[in-house]
PDB file of N, CA and C in Angstrom:
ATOM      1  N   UNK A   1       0.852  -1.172   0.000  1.00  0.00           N
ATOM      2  CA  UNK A   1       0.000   0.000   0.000  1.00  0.00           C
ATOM      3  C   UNK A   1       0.898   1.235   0.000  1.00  0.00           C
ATOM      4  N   UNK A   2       0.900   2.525  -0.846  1.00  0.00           N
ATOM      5  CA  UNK A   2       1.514   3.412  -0.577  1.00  0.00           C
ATOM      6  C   UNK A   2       0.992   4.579  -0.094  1.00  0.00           C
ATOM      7  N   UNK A   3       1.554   5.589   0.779  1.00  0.00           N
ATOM      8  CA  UNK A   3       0.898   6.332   1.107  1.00  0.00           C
ATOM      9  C   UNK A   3       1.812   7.890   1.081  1.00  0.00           C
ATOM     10  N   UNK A   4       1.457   8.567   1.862  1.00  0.00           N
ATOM     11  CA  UNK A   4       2.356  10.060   2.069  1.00  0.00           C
ATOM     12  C   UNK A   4       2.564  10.190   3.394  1.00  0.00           C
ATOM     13  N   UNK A   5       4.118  10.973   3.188  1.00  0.00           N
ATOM     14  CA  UNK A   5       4.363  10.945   4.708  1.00  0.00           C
ATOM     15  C   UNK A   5       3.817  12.590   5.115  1.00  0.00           C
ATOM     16  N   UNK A   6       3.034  13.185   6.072  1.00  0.00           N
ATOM     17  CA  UNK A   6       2.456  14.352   6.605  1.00  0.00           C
ATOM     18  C   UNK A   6       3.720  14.680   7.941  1.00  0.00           C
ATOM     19  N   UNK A   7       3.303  15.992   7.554  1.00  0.00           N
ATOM     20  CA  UNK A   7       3.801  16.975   8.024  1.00  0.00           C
ATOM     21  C   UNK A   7       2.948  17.280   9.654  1.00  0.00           C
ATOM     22  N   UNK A   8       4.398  16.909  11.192  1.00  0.00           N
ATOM     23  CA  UNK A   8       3.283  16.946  12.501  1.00  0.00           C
ATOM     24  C   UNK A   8       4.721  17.982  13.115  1.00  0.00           C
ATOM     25  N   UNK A   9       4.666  19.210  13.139  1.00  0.00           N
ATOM     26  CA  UNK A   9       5.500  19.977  13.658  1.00  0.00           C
ATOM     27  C   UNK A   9       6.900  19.689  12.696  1.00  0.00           C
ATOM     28  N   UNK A  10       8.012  19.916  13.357  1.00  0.00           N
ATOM     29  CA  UNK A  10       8.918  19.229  12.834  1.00  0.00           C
ATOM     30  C   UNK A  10       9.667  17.895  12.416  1.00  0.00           C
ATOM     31  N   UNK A  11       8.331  17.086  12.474  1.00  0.00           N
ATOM     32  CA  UNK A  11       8.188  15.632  12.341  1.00  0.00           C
ATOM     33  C   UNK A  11       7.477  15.386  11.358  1.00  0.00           C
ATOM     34  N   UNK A  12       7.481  13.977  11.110  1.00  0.00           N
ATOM     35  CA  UNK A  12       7.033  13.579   9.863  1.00  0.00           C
ATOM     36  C   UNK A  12       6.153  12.162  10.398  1.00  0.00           C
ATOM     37  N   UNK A  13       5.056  12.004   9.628  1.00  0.00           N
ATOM     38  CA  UNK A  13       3.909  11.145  10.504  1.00  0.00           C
ATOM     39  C   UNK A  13       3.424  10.232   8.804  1.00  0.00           C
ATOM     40  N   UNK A  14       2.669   8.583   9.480  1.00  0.00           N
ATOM     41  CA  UNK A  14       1.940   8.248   8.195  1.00  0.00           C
ATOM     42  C   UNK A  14       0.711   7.817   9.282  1.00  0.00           C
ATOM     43  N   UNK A  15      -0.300   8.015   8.163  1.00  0.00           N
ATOM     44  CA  UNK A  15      -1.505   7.413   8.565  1.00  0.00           C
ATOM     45  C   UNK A  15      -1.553   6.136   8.136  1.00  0.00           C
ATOM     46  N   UNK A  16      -1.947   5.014   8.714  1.00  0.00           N
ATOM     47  CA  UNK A  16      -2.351   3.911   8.586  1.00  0.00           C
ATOM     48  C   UNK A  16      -3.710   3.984   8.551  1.00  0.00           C
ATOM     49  N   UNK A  17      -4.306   3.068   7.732  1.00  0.00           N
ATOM     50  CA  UNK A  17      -5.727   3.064   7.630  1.00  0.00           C
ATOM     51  C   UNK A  17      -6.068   1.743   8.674  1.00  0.00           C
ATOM     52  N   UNK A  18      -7.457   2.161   8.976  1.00  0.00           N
ATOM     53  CA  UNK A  18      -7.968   1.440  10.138  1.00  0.00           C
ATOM     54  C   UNK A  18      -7.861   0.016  10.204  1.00  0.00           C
ATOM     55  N   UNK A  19      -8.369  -0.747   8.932  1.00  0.00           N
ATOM     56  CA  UNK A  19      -8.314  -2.127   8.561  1.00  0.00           C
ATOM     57  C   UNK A  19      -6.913  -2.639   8.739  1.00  0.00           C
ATOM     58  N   UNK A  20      -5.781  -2.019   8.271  1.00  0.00           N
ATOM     59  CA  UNK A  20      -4.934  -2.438   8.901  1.00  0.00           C
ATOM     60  C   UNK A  20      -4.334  -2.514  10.359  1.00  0.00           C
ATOM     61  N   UNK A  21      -4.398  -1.602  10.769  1.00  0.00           N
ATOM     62  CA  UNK A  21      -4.239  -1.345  12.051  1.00  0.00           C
ATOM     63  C   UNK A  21      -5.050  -2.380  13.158  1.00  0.00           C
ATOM     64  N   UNK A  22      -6.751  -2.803  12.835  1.00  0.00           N
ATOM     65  CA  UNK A  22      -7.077  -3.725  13.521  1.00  0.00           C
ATOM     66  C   UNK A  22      -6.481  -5.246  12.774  1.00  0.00           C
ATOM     67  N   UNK A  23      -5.942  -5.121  11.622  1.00  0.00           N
ATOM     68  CA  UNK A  23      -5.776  -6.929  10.915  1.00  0.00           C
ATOM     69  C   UNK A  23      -4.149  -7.180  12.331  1.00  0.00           C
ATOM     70  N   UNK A  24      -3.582  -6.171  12.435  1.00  0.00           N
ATOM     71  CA  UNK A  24      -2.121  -6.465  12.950  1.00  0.00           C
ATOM     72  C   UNK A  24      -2.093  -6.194  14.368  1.00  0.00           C
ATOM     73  N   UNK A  25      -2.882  -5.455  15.248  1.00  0.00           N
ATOM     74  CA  UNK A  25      -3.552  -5.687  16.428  1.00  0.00           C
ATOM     75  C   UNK A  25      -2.510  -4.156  17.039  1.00  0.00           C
ATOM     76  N   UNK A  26      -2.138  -3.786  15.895  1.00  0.00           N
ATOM     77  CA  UNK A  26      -1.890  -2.086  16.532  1.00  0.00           C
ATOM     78  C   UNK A  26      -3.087  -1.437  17.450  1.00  0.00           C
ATOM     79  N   UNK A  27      -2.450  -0.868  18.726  1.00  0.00           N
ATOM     80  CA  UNK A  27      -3.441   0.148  19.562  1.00  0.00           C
ATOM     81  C   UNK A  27      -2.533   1.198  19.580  1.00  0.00           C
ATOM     82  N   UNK A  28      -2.367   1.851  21.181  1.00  0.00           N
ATOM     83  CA  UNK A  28      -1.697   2.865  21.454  1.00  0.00           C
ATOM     84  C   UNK A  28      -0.327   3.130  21.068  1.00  0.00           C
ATOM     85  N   UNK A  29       0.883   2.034  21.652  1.00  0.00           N
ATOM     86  CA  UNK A  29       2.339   2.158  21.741  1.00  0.00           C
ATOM     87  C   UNK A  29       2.437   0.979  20.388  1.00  0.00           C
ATOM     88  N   UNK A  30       3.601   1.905  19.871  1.00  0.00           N
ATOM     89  CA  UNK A  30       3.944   0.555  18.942  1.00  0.00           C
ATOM     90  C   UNK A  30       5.536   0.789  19.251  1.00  0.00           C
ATOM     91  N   UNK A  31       6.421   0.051  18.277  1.00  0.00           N
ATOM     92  CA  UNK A  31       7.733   0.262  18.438  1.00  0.00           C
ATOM     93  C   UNK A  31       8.397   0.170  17.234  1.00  0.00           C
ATOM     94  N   UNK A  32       9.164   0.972  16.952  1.00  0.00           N
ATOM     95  CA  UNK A  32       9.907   1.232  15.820  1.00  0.00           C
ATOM     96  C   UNK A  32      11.337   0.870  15.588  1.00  0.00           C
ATOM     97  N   UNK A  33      11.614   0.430  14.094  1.00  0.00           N
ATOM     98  CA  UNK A  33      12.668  -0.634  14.171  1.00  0.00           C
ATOM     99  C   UNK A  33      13.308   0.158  12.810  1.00  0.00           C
ATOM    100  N   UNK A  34      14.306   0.746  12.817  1.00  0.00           N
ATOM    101  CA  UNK A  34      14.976   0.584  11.366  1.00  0.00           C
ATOM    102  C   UNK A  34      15.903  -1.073  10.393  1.00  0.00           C
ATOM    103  N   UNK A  35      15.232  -0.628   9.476  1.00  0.00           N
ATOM    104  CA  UNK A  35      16.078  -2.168   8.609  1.00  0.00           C
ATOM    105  C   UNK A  35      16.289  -1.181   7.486  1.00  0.00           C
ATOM    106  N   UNK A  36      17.241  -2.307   6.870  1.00  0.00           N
ATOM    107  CA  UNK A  36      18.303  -1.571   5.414  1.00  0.00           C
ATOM    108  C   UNK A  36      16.789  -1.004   4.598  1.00  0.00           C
ATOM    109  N   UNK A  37      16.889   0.233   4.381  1.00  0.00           N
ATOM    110  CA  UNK A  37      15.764   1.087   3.565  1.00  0.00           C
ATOM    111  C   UNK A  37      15.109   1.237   4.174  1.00  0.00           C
ATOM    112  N   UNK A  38      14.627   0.910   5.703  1.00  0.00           N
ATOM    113  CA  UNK A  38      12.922   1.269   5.905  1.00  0.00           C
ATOM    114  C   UNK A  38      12.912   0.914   7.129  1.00  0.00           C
ATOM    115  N   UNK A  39      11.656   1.335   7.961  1.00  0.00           N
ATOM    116  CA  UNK A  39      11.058   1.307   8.845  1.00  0.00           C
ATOM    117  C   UNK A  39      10.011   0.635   8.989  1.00  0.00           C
ATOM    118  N   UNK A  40      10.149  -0.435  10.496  1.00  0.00           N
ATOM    119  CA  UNK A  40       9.431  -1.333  11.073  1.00  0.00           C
ATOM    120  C   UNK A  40       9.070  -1.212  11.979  1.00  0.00           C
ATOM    121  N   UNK A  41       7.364  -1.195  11.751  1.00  0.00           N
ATOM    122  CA  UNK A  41       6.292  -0.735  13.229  1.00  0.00           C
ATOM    123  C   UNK A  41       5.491  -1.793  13.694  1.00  0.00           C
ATOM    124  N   UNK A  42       6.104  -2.312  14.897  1.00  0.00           N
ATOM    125  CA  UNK A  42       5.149  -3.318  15.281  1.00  0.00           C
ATOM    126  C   UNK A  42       4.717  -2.974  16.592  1.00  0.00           C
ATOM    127  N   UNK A  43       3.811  -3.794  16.891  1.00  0.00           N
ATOM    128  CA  UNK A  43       2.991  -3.856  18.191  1.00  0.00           C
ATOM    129  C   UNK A  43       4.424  -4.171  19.533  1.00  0.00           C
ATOM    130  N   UNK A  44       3.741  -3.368  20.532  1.00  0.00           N
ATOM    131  CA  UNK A  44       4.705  -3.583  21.684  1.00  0.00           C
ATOM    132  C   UNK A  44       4.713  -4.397  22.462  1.00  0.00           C
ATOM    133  N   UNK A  45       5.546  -5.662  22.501  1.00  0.00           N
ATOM    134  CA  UNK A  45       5.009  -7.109  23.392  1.00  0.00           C
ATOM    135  C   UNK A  45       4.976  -6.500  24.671  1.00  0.00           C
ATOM    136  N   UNK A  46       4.065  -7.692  25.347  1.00  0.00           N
ATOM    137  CA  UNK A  46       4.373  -7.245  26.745  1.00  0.00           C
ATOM    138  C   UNK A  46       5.197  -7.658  27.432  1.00  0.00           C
ATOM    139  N   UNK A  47       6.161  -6.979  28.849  1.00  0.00           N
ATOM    140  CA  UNK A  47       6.957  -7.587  29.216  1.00  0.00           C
ATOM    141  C   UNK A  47       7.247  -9.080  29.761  1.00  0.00           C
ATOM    142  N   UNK A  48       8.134  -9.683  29.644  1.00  0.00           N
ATOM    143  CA  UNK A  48       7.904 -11.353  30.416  1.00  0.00           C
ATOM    144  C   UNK A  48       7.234 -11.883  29.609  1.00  0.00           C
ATOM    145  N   UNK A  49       6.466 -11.930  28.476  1.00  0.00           N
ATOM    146  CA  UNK A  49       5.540 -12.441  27.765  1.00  0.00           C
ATOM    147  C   UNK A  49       6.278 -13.935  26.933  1.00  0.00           C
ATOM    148  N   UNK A  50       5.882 -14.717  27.210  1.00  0.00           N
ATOM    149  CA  UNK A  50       5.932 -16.195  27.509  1.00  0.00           C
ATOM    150  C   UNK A  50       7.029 -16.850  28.043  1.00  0.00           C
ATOM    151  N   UNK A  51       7.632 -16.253  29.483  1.00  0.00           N
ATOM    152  CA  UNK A  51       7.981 -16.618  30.418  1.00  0.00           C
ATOM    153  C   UNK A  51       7.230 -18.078  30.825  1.00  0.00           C
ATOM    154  N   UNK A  52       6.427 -17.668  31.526  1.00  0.00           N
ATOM    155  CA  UNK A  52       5.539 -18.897  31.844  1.00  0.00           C
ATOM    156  C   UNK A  52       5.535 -20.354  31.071  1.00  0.00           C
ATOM    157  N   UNK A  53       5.196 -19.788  29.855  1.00  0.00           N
ATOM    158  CA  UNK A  53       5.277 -21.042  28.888  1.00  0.00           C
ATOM    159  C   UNK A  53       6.565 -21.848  28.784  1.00  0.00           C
ATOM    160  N   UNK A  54       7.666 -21.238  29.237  1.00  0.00           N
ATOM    161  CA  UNK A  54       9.013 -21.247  29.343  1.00  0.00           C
ATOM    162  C   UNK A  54       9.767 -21.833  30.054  1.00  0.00           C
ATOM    163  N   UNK A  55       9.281 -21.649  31.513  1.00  0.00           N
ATOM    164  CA  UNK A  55       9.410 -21.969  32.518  1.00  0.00           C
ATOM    165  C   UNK A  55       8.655 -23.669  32.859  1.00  0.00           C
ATOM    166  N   UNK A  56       7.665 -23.588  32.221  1.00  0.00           N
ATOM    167  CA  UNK A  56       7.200 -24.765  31.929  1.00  0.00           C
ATOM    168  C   UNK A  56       7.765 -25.950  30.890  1.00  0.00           C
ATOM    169  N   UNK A  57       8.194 -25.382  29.935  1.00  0.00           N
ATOM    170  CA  UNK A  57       9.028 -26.685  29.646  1.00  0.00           C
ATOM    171  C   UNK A  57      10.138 -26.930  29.686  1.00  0.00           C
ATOM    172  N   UNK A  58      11.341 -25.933  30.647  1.00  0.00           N
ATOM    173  CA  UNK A  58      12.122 -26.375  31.384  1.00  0.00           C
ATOM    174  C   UNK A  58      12.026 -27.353  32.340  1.00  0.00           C
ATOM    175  N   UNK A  59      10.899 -27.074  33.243  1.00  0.00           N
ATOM    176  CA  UNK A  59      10.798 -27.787  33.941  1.00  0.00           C
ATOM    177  C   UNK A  59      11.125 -29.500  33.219  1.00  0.00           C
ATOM    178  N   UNK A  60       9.764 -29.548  32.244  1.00  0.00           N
ATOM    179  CA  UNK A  60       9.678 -30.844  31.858  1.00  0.00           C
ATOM    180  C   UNK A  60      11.016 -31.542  31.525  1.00  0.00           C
ATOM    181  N   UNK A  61      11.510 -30.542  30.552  1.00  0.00           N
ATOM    182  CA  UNK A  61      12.753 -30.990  30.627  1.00  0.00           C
ATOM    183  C   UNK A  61      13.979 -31.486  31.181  1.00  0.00           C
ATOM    184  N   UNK A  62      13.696 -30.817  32.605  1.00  0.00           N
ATOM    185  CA  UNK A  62      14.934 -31.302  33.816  1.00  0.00           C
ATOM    186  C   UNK A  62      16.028 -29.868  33.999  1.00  0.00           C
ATOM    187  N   UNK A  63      15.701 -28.871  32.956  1.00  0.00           N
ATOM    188  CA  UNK A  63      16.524 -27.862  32.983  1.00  0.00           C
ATOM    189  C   UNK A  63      16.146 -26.858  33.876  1.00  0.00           C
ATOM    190  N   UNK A  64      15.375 -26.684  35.054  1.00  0.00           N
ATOM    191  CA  UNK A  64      14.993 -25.695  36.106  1.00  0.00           C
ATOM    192  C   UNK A  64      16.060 -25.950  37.193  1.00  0.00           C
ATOM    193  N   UNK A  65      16.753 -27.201  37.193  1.00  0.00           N
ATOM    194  CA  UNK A  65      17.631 -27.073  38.348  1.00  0.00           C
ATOM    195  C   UNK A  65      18.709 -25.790  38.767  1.00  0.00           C
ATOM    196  N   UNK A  66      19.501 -25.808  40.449  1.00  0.00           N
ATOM    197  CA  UNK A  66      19.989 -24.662  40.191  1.00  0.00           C
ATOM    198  C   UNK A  66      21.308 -25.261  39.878  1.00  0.00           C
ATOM    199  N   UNK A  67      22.039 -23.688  38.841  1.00  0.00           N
ATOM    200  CA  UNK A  67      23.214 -24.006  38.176  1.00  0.00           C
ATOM    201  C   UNK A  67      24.369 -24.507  39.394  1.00  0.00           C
ATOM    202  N   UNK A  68      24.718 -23.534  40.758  1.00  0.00           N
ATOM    203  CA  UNK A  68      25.517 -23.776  41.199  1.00  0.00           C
ATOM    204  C   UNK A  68      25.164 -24.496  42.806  1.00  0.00           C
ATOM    205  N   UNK A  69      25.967 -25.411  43.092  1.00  0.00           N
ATOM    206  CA  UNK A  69      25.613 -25.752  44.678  1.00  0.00           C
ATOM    207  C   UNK A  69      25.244 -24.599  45.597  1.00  0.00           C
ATOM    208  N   UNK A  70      24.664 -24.831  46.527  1.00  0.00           N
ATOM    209  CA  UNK A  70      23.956 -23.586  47.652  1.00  0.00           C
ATOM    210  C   UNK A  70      25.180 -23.530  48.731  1.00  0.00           C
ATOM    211  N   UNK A  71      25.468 -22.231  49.007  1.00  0.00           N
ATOM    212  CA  UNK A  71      26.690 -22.008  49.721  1.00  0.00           C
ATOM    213  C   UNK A  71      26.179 -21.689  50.936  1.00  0.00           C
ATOM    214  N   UNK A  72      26.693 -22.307  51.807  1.00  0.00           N
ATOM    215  CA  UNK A  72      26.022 -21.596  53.594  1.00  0.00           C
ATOM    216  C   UNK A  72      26.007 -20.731  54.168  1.00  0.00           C
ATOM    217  N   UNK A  73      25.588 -19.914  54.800  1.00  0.00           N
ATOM    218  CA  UNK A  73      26.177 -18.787  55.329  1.00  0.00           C
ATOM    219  C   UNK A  73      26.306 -18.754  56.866  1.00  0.00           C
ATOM    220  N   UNK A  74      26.680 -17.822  56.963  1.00  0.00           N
ATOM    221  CA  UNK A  74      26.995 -18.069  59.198  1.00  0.00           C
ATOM    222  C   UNK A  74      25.407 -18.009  59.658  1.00  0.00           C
ATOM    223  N   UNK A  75      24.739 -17.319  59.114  1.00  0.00           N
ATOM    224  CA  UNK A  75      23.211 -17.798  59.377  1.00  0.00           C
ATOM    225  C   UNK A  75      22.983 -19.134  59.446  1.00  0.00           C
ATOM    226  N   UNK A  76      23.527 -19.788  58.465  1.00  0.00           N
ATOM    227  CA  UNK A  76      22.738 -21.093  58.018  1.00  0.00           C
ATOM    228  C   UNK A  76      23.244 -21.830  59.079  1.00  0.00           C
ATOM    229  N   UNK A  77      24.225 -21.666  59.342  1.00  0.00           N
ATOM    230  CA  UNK A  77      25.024 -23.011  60.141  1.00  0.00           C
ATOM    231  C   UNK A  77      24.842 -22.420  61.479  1.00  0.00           C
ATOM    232  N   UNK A  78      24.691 -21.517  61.916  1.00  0.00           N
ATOM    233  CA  UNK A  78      24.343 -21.260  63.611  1.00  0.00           C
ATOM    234  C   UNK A  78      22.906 -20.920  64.054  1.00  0.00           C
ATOM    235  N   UNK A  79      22.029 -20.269  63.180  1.00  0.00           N
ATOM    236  CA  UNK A  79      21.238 -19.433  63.483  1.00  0.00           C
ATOM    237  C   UNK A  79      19.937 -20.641  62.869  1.00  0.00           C
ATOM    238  N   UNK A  80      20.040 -21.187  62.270  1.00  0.00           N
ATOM    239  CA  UNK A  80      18.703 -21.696  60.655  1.00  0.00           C
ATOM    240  C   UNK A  80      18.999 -23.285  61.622  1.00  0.00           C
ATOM    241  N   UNK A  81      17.603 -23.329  61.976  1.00  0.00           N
ATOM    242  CA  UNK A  81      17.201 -24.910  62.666  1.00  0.00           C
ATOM    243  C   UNK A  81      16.727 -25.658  61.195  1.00  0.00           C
ATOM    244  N   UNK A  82      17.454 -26.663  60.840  1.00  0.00           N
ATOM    245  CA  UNK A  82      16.937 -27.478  59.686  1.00  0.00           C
ATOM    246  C   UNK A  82      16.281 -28.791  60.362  1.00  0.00           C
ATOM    247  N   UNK A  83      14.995 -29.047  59.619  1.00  0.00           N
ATOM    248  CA  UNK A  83      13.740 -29.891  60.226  1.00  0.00           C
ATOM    249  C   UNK A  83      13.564 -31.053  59.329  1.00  0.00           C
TER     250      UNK A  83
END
């Protein structure tokens, strides 16, 4: 689709037409990306966004363990009743 770029102060703006904007799930914030020739506007993920899902098949996997042994501290060994 081509369009014109408008004039917003000393900036330069495009309108997107509506149909697109709802086909690609643009709202408020988007985020802007330069690539060789041009500019890329996509929707702004949300943060952590499929963490969860992530975390879940580590698990399955066996890969949630922790990386390094647990080191004691003078707490642990005088103070911390282990049950």
């Amino acid at each position: 689709m081509k369009t014109r770029l408008v004039r917003i102060g000393n900036s330069r703006g495009v309108r997107i037409p509506k149909p697109l904007l709802d086909q690609v799930g643009l709202e408020e914030d988007v985020e802007l990306r330069v690539v060789e020739n041009g500019i890329v506007i996509s929707a702004v993920g949300a943060p952590r966004a499929g963490w969860g899902e992530a975390a879940k098949l580590a698990h399955a996997r066996g890969d949630d363990g922790l990386l390094d042994e647990p080191t004691l501290t003078r707490f642990d060994e005088t103070e911390w009743e282990w049950r």
